[in-house]
C-alpha atoms as a PDB file:
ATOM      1  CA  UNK A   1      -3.068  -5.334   4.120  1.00  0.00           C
ATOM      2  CA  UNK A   2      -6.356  -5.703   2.515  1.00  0.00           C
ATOM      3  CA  UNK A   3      -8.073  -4.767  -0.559  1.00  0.00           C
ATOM      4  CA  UNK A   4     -10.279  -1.852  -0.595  1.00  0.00           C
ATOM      5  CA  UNK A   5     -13.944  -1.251  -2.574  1.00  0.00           C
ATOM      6  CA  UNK A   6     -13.223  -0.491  -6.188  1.00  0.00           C
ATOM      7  CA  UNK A   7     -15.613   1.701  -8.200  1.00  0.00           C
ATOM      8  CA  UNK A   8     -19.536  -0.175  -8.877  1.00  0.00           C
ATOM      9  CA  UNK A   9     -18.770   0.205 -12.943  1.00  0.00           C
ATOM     10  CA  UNK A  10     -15.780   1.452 -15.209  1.00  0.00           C
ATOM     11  CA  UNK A  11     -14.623   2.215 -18.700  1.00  0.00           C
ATOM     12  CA  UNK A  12     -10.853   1.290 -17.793  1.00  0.00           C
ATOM     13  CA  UNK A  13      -8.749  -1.010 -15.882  1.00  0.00           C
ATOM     14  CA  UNK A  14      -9.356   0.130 -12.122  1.00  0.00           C
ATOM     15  CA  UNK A  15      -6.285  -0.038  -9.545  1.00  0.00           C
ATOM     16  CA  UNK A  16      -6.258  -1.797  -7.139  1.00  0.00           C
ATOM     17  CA  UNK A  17      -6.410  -0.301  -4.020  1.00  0.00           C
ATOM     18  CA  UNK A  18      -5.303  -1.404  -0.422  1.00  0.00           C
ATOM     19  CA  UNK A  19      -5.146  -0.358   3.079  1.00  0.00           C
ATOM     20  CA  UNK A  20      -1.635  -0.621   4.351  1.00  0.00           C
ATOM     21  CA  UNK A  21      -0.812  -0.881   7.943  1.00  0.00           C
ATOM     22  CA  UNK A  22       2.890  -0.807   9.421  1.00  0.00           C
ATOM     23  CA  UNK A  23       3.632  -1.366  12.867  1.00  0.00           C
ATOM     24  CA  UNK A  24       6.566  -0.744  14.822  1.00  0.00           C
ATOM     25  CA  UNK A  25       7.169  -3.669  16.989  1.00  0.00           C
ATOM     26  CA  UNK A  26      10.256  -3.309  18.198  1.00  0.00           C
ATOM     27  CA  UNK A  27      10.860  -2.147  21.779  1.00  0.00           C
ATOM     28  CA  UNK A  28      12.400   2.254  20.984  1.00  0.00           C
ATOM     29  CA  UNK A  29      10.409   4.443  18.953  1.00  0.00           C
ATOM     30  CA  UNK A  30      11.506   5.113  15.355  1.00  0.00           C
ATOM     31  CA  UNK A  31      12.494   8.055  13.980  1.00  0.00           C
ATOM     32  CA  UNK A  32      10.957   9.504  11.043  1.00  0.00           C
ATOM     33  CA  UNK A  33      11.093   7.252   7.225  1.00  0.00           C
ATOM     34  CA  UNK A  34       9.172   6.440   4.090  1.00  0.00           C
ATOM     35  CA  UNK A  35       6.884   3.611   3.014  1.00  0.00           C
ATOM     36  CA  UNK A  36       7.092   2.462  -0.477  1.00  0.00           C
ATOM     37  CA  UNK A  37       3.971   0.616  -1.802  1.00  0.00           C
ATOM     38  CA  UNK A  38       5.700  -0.925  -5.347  1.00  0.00           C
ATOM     39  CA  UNK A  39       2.681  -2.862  -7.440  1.00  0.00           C
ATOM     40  CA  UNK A  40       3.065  -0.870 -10.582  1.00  0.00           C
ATOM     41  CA  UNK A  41       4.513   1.239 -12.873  1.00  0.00           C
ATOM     42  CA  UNK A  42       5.819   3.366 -10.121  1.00  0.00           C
ATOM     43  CA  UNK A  43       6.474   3.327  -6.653  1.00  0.00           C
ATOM     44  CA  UNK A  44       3.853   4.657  -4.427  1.00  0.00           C
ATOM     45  CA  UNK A  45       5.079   6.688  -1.150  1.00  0.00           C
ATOM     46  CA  UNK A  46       4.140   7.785   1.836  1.00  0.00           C
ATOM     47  CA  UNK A  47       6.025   9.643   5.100  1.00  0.00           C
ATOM     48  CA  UNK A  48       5.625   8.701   8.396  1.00  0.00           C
ATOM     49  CA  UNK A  49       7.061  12.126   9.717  1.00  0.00           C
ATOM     50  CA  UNK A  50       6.775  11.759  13.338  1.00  0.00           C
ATOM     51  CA  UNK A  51       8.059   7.603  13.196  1.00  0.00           C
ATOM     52  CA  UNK A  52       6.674   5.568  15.405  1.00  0.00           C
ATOM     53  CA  UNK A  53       6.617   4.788  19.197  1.00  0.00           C
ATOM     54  CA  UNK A  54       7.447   1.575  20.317  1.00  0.00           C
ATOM     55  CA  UNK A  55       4.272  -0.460  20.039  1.00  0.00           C
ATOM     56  CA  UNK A  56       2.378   1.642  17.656  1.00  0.00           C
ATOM     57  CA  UNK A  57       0.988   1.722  13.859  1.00  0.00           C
ATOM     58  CA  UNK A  58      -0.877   3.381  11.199  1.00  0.00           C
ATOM     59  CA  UNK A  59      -2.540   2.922   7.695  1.00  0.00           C
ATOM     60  CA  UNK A  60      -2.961   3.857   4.673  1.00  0.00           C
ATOM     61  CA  UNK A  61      -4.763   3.475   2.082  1.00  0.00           C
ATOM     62  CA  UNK A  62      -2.891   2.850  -1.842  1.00  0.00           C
ATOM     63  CA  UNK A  63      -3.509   2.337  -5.105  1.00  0.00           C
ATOM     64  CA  UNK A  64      -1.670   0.216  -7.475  1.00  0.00           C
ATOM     65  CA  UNK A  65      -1.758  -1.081 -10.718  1.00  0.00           C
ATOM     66  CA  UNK A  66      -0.593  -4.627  -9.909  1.00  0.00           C
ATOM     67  CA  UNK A  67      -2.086  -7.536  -8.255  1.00  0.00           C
ATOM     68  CA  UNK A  68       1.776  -8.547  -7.428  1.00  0.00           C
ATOM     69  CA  UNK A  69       4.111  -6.372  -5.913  1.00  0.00           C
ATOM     70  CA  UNK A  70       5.916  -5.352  -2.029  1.00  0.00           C
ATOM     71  CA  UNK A  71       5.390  -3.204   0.700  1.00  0.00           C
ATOM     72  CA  UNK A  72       8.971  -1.935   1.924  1.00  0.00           C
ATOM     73  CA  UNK A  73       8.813  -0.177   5.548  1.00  0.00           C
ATOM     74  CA  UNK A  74      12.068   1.971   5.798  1.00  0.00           C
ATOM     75  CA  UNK A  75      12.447   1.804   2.117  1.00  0.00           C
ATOM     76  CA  UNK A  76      15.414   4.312   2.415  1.00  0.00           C
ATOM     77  CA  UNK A  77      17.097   2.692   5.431  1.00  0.00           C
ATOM     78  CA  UNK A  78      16.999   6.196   7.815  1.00  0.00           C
ATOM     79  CA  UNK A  79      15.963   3.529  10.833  1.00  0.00           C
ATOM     80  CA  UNK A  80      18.666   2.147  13.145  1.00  0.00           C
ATOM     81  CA  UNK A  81      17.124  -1.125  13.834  1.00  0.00           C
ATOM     82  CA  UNK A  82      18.602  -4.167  15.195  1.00  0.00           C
ATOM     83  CA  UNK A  83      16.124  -6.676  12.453  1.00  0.00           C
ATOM     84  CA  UNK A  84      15.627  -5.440   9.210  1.00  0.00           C
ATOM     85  CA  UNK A  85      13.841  -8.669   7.805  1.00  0.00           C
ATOM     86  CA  UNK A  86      10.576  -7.974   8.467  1.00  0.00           C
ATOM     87  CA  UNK A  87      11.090  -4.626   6.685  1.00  0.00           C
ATOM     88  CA  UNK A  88       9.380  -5.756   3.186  1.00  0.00           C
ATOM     89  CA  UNK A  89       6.184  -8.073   2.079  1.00  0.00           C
ATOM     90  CA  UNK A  90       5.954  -9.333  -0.686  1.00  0.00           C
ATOM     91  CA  UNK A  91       1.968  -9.594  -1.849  1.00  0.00           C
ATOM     92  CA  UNK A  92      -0.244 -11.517  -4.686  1.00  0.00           C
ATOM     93  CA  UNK A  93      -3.731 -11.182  -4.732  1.00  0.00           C
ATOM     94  CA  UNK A  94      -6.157 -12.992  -7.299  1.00  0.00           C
ATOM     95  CA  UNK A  95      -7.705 -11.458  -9.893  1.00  0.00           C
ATOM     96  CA  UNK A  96     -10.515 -10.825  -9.244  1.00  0.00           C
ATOM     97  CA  UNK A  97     -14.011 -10.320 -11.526  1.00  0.00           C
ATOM     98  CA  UNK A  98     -13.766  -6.655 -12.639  1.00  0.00           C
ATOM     99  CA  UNK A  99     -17.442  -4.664 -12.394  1.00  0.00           C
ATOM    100  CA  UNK A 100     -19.351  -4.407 -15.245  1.00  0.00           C
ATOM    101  CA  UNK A 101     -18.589  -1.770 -17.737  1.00  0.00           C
ATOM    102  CA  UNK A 102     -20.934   1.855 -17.292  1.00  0.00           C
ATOM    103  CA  UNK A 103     -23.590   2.061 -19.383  1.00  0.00           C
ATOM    104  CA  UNK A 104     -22.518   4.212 -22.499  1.00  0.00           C
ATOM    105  CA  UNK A 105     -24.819   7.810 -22.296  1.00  0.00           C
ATOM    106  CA  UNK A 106     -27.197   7.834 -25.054  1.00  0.00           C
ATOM    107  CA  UNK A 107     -26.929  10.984 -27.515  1.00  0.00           C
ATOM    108  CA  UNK A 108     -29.481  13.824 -26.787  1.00  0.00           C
END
């Protein structure tokens, strides 16, 4: 997980946004499940509908609203799996030094 480019100026708050990679390392494939991404007001989702194969992985990329928050793969437990505690991460990043505001347009 790792934080991605924000915006070069703003007028509000910007999310944060991250790029989220799950892997399954187990030794079967997994069936299908949801990712849950929860830094926020709200949850953020995605699907992984075709699971994964033994061995493999993909990202993606989220925004939050938080700099604290967890990652939860499987978040509604469809996986048979033999270790579920490396199913969730927690995260903190610093805050860091937001961009400058955008200049205000001037009247015509």
């Amino acid at each position: 997980m790792a934080p991605a480019p924000g915006p070069p100026c703003y007028n509000y708050y910007p999310p944060l946004c991250l790029t989220v990679c799950i892997a399954n390392v187990g030794d079967l494939a997994a069936g299908p499940f949801t990712v849950s991404v929860d830094g926020g007001w709200e949850p953020v989702t995605w699907r992984v509908y075709s699971g994964l194969a033994a061995g493999d992985g993909e990202c993606d990329l989220t925004c939050v609203t938080s700099f604290v928050g967890s990652v939860r793969v499987d978040a509604d437990d469809e996986v048979r799996e033999s270790r579920k505690h490396n199913n969730i991460l927690q995260f903190q990043f610093p805050t860091p030094t937001p961009p400058p505001l955008c200049p205000t347009p001037s009247p015509t």
